[in-house]
PDB file of N, CA and C in Angstrom:
ATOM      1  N   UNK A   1      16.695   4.180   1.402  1.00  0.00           N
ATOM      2  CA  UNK A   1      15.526   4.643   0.689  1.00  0.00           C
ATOM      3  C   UNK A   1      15.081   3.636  -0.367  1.00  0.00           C
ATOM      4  N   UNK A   2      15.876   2.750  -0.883  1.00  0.00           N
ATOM      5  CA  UNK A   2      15.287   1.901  -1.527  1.00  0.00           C
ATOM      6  C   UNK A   2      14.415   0.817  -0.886  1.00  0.00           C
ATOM      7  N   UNK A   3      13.600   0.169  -1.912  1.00  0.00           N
ATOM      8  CA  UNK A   3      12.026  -0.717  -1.514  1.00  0.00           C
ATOM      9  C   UNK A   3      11.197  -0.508  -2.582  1.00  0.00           C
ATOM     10  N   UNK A   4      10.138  -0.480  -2.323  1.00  0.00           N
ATOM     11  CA  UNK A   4       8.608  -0.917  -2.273  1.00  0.00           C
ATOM     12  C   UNK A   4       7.794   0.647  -1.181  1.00  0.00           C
ATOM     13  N   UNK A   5       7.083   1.073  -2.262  1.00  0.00           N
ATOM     14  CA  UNK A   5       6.801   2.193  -1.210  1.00  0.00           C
ATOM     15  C   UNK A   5       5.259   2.392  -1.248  1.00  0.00           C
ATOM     16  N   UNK A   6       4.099   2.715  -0.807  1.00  0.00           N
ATOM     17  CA  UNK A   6       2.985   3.405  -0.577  1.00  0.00           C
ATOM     18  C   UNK A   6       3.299   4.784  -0.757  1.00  0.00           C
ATOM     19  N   UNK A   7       2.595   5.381  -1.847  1.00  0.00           N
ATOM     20  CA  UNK A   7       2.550   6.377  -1.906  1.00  0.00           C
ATOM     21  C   UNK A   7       1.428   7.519  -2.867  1.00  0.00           C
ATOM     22  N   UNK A   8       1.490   8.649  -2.889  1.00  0.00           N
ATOM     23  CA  UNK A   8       0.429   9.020  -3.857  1.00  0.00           C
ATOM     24  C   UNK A   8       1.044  10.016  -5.002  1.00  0.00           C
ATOM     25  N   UNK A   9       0.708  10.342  -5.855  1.00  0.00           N
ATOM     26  CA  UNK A   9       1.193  11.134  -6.674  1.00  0.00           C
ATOM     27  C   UNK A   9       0.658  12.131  -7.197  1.00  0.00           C
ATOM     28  N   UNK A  10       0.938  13.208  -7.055  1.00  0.00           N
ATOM     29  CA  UNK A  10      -0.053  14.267  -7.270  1.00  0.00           C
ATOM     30  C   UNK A  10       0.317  14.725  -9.158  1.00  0.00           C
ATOM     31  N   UNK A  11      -0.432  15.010  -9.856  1.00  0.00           N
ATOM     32  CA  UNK A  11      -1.234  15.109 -11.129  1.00  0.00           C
ATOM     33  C   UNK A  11      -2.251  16.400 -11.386  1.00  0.00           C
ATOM     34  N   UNK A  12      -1.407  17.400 -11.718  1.00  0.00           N
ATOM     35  CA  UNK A  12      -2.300  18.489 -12.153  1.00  0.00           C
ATOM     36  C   UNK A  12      -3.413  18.954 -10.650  1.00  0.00           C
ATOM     37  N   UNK A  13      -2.791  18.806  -9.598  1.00  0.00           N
ATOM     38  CA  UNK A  13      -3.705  18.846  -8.386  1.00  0.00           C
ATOM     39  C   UNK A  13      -4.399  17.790  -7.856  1.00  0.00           C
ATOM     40  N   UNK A  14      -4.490  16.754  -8.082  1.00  0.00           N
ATOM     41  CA  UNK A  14      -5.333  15.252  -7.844  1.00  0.00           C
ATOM     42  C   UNK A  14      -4.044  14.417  -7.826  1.00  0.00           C
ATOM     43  N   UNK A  15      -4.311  13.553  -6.709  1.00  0.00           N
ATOM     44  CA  UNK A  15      -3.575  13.041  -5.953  1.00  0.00           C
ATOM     45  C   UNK A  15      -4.055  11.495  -6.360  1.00  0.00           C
ATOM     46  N   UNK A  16      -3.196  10.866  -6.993  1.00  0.00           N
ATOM     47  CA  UNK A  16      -2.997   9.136  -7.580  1.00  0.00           C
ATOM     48  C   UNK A  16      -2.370   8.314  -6.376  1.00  0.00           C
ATOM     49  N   UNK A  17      -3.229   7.492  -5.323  1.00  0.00           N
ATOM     50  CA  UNK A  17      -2.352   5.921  -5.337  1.00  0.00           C
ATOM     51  C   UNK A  17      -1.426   5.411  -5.869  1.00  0.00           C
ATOM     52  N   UNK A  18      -0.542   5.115  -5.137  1.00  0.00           N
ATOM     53  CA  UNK A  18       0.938   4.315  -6.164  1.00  0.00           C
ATOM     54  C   UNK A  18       1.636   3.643  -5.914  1.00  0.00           C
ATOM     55  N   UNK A  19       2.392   2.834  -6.239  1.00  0.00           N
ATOM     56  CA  UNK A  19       3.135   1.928  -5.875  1.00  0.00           C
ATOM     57  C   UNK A  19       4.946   2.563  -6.517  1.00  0.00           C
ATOM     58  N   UNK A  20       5.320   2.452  -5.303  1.00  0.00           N
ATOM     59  CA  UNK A  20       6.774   3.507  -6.033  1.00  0.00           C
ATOM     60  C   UNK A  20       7.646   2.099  -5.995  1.00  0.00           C
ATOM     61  N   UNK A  21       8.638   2.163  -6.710  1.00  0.00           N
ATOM     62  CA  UNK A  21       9.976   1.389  -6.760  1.00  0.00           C
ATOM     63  C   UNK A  21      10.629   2.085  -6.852  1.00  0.00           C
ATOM     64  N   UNK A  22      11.697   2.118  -5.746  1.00  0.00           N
ATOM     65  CA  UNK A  22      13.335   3.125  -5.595  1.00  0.00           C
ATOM     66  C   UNK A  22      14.433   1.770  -5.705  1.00  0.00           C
ATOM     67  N   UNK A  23      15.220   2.692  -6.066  1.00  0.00           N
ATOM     68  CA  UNK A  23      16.494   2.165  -6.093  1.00  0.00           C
ATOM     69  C   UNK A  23      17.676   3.128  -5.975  1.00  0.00           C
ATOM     70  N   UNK A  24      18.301   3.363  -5.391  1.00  0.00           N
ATOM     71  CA  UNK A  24      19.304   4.128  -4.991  1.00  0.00           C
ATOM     72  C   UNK A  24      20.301   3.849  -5.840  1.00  0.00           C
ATOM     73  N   UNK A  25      20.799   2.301  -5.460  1.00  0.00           N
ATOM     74  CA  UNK A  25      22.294   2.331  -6.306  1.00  0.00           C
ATOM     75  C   UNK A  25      22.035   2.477  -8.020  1.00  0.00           C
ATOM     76  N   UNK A  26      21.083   2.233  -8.273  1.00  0.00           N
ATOM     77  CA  UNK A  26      20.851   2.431 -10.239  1.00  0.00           C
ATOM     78  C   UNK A  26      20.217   3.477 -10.845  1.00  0.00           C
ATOM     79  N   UNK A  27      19.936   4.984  -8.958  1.00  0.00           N
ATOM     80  CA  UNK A  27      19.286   5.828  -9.739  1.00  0.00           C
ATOM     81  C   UNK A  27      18.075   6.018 -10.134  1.00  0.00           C
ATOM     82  N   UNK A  28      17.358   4.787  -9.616  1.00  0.00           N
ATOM     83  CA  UNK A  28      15.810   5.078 -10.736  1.00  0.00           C
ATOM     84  C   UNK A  28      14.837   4.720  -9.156  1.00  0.00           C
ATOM     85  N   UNK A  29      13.256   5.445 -10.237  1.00  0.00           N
ATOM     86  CA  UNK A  29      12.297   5.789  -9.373  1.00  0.00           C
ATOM     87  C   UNK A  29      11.302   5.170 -10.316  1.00  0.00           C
ATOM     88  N   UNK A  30      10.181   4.828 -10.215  1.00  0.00           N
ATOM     89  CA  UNK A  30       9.473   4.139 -11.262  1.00  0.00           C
ATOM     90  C   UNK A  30       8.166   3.931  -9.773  1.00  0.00           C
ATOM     91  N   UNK A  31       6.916   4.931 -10.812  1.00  0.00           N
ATOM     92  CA  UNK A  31       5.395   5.060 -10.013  1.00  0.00           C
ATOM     93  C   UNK A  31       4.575   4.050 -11.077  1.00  0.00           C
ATOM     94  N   UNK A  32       3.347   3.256 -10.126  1.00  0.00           N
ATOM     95  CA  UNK A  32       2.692   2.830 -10.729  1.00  0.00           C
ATOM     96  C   UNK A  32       1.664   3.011  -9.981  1.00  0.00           C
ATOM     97  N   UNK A  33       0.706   3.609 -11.028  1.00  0.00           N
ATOM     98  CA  UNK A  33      -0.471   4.609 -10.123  1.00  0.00           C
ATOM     99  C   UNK A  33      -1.661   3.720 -10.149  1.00  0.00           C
ATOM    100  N   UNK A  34      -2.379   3.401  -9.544  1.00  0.00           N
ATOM    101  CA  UNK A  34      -3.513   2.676  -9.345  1.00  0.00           C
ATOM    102  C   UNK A  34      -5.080   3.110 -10.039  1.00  0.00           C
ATOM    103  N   UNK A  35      -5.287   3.959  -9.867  1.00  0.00           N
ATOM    104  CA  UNK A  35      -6.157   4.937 -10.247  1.00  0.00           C
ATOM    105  C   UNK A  35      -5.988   5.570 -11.724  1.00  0.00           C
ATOM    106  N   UNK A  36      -5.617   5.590 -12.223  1.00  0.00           N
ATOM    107  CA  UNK A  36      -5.075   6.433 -13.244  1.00  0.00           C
ATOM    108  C   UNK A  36      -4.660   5.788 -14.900  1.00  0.00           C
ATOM    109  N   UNK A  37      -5.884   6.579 -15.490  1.00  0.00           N
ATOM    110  CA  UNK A  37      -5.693   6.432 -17.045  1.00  0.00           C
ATOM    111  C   UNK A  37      -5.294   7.929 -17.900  1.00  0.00           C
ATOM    112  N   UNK A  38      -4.772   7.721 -19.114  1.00  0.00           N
ATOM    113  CA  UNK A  38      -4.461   8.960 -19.321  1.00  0.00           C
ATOM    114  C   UNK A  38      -3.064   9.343 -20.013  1.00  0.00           C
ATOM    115  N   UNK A  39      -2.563  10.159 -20.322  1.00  0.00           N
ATOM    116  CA  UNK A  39      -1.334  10.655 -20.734  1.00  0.00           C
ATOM    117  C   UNK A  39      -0.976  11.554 -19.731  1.00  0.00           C
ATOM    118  N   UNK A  40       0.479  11.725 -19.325  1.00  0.00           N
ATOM    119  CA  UNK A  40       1.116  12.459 -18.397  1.00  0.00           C
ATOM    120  C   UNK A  40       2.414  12.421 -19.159  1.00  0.00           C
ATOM    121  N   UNK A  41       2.583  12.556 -20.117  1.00  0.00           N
ATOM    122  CA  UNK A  41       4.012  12.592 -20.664  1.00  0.00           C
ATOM    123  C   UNK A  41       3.978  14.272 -20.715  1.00  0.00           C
ATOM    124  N   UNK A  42       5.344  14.638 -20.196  1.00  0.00           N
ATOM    125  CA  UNK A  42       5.873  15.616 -20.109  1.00  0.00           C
ATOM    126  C   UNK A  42       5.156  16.716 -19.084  1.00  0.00           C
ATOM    127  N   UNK A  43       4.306  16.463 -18.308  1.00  0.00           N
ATOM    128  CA  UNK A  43       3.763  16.708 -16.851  1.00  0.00           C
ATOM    129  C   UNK A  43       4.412  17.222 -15.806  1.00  0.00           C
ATOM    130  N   UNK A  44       4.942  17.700 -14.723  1.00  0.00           N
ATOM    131  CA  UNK A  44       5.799  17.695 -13.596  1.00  0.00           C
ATOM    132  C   UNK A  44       4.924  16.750 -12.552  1.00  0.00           C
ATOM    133  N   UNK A  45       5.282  15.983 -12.115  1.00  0.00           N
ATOM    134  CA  UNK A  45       4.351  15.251 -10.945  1.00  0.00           C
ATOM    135  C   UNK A  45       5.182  15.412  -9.327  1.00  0.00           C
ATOM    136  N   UNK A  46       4.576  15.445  -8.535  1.00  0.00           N
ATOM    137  CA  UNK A  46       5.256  15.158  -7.253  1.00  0.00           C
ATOM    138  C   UNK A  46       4.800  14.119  -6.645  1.00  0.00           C
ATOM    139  N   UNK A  47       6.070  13.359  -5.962  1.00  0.00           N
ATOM    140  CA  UNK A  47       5.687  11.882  -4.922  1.00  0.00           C
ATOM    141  C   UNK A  47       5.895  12.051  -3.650  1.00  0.00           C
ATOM    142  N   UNK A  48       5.018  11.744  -3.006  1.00  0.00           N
ATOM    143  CA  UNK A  48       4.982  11.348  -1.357  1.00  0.00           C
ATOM    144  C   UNK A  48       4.399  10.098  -1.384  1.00  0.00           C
ATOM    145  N   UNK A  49       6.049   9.732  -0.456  1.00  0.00           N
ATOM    146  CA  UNK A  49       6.250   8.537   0.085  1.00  0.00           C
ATOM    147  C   UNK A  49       5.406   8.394   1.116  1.00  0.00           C
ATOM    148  N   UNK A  50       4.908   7.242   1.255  1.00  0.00           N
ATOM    149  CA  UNK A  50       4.117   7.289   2.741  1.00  0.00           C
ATOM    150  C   UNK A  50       4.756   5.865   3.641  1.00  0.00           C
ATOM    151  N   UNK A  51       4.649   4.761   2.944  1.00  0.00           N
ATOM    152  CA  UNK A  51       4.544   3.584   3.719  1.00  0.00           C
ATOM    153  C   UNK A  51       5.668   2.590   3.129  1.00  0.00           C
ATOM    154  N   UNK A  52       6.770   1.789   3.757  1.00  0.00           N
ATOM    155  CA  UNK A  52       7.359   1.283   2.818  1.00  0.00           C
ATOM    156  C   UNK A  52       6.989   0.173   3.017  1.00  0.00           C
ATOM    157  N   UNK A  53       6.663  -0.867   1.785  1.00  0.00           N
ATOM    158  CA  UNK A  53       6.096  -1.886   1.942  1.00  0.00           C
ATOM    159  C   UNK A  53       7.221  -3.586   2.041  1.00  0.00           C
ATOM    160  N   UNK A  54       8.060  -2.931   0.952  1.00  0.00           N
ATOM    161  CA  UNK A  54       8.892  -4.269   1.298  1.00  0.00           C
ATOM    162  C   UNK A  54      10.781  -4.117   0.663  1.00  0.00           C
ATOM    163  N   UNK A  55      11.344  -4.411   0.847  1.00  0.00           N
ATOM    164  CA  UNK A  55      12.994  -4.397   0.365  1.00  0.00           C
ATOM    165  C   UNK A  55      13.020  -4.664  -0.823  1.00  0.00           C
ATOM    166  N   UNK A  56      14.116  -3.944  -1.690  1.00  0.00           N
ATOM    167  CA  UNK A  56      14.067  -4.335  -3.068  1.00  0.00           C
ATOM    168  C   UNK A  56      14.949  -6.147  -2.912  1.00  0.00           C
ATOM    169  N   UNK A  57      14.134  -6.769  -4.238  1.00  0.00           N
ATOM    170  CA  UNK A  57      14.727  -7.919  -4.289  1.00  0.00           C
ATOM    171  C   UNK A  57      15.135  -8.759  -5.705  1.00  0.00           C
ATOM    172  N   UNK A  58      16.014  -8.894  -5.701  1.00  0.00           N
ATOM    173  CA  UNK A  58      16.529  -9.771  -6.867  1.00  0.00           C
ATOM    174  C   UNK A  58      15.603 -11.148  -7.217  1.00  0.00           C
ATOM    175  N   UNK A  59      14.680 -11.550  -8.308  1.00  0.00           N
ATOM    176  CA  UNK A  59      14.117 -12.280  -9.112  1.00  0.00           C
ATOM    177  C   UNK A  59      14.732 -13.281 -10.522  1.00  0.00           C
ATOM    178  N   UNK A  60      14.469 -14.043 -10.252  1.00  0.00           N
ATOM    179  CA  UNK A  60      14.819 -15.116 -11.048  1.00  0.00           C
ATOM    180  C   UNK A  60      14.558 -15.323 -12.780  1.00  0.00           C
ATOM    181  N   UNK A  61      13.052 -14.848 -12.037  1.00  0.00           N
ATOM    182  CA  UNK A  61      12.043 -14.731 -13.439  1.00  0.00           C
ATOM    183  C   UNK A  61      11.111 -14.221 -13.550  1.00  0.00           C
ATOM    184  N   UNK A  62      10.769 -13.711 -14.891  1.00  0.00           N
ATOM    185  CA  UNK A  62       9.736 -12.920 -15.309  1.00  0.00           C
ATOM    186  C   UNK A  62       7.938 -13.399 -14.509  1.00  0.00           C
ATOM    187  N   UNK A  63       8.107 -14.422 -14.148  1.00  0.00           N
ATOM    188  CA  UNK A  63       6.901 -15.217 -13.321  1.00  0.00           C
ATOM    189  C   UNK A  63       6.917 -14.725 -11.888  1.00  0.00           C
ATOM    190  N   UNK A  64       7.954 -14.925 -11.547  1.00  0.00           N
ATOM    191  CA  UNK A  64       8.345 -14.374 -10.216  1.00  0.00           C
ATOM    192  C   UNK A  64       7.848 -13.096 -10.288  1.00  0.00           C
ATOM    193  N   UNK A  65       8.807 -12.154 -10.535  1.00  0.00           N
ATOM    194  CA  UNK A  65       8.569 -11.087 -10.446  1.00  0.00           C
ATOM    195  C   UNK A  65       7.546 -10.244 -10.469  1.00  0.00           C
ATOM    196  N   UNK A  66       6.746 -10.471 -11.659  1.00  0.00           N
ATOM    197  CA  UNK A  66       4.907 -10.229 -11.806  1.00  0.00           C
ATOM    198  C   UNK A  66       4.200 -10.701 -10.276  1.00  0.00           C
ATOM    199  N   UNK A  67       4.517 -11.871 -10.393  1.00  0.00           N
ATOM    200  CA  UNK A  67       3.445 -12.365  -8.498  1.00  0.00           C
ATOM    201  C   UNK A  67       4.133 -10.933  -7.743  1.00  0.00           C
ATOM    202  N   UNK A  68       5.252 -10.748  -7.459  1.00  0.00           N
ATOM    203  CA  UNK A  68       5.860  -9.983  -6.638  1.00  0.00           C
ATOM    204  C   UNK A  68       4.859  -8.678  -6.171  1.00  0.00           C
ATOM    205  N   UNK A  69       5.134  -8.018  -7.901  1.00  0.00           N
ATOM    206  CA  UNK A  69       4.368  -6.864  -8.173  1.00  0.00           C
ATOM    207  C   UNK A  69       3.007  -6.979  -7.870  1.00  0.00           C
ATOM    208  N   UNK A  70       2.060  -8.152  -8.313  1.00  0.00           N
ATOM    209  CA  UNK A  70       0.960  -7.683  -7.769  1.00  0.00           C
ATOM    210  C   UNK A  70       0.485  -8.286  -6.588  1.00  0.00           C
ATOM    211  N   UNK A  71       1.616  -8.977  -5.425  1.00  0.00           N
ATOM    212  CA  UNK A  71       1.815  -8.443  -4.175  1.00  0.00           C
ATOM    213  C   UNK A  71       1.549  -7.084  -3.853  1.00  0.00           C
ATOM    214  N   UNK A  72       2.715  -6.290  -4.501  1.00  0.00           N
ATOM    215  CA  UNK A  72       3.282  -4.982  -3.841  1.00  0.00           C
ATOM    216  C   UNK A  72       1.536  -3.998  -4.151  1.00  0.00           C
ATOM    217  N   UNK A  73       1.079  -4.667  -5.186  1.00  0.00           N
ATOM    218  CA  UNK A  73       0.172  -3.715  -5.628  1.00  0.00           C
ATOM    219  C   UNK A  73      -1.086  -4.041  -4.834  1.00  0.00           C
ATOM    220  N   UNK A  74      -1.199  -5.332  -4.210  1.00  0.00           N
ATOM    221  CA  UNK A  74      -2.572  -5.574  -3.281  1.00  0.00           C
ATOM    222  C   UNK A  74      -1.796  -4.631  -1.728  1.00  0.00           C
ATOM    223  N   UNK A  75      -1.177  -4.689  -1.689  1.00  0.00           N
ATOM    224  CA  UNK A  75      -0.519  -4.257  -0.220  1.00  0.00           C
ATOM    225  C   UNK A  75      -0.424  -3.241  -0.163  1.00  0.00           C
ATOM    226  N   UNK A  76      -0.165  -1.797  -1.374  1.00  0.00           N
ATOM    227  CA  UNK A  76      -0.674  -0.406  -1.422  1.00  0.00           C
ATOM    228  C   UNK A  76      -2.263  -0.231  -1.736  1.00  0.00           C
ATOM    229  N   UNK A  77      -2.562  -0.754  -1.912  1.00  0.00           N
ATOM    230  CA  UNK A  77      -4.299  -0.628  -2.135  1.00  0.00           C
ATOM    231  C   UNK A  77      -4.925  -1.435  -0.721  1.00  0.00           C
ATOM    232  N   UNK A  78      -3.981  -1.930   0.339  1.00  0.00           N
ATOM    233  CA  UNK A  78      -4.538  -2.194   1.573  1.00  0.00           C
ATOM    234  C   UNK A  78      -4.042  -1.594   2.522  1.00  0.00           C
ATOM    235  N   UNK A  79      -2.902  -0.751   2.099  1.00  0.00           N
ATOM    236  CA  UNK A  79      -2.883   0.387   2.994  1.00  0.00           C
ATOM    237  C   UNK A  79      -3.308   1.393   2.953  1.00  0.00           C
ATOM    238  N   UNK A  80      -3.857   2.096   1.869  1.00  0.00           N
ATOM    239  CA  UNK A  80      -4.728   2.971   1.449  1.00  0.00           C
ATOM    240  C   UNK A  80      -6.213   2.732   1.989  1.00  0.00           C
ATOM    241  N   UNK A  81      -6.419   2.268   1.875  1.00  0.00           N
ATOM    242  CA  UNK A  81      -7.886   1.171   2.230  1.00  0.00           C
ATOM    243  C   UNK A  81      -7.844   1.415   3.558  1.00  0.00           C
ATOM    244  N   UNK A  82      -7.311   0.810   4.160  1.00  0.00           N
ATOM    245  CA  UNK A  82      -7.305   1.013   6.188  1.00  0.00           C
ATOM    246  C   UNK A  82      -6.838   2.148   6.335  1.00  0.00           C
ATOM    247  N   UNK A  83      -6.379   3.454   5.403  1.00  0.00           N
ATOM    248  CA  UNK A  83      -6.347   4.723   5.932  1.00  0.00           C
ATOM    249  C   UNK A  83      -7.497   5.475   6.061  1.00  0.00           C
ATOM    250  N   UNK A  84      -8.532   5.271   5.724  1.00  0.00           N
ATOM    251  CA  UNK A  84      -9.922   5.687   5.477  1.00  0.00           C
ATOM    252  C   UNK A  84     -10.786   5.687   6.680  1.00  0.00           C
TER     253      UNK A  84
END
């Protein structure tokens, strides 16, 4: 289950674009919603996974890693895009 995921996030009934990061062995889940300004602190949200986009990967550097991300983030906004 860990990666890079396509997914959307639902928000008070409205459904956010997202870019999920899983990680299994450390426990954590971390959405980054495309669409979306706002406060959601202390919210309940639900995620559906849809598409996994790529393997989690170990980075060197803070340079790296950013290109990575907004990889991951053109590649959920182009799978979203050709779902239409």
């Amino acid at each position: 289950m860990s990666g890079i995921y396509a997914a959307h996030v639902l928000i008070d009934g409205k459904e956010y674009p997202a870019a999920i990061y899983a990680d299994q062995k450390r426990n954590v889940l971390e959405a980054y919603l495309l669409d979306f300004s706002g406060d959601m602190y202390g919210q309940t949200i639900t995620i559906r996974l849809y598409d996994k986009v790529r393997e989690n990967e170990m980075f060197l550097d803070d340079t790296t890693l950013k290109a990575a991300i907004a990889e991951d983030v053109r590649a959920v906004q182009k799978y979203f895009k050709d779902k239409k």
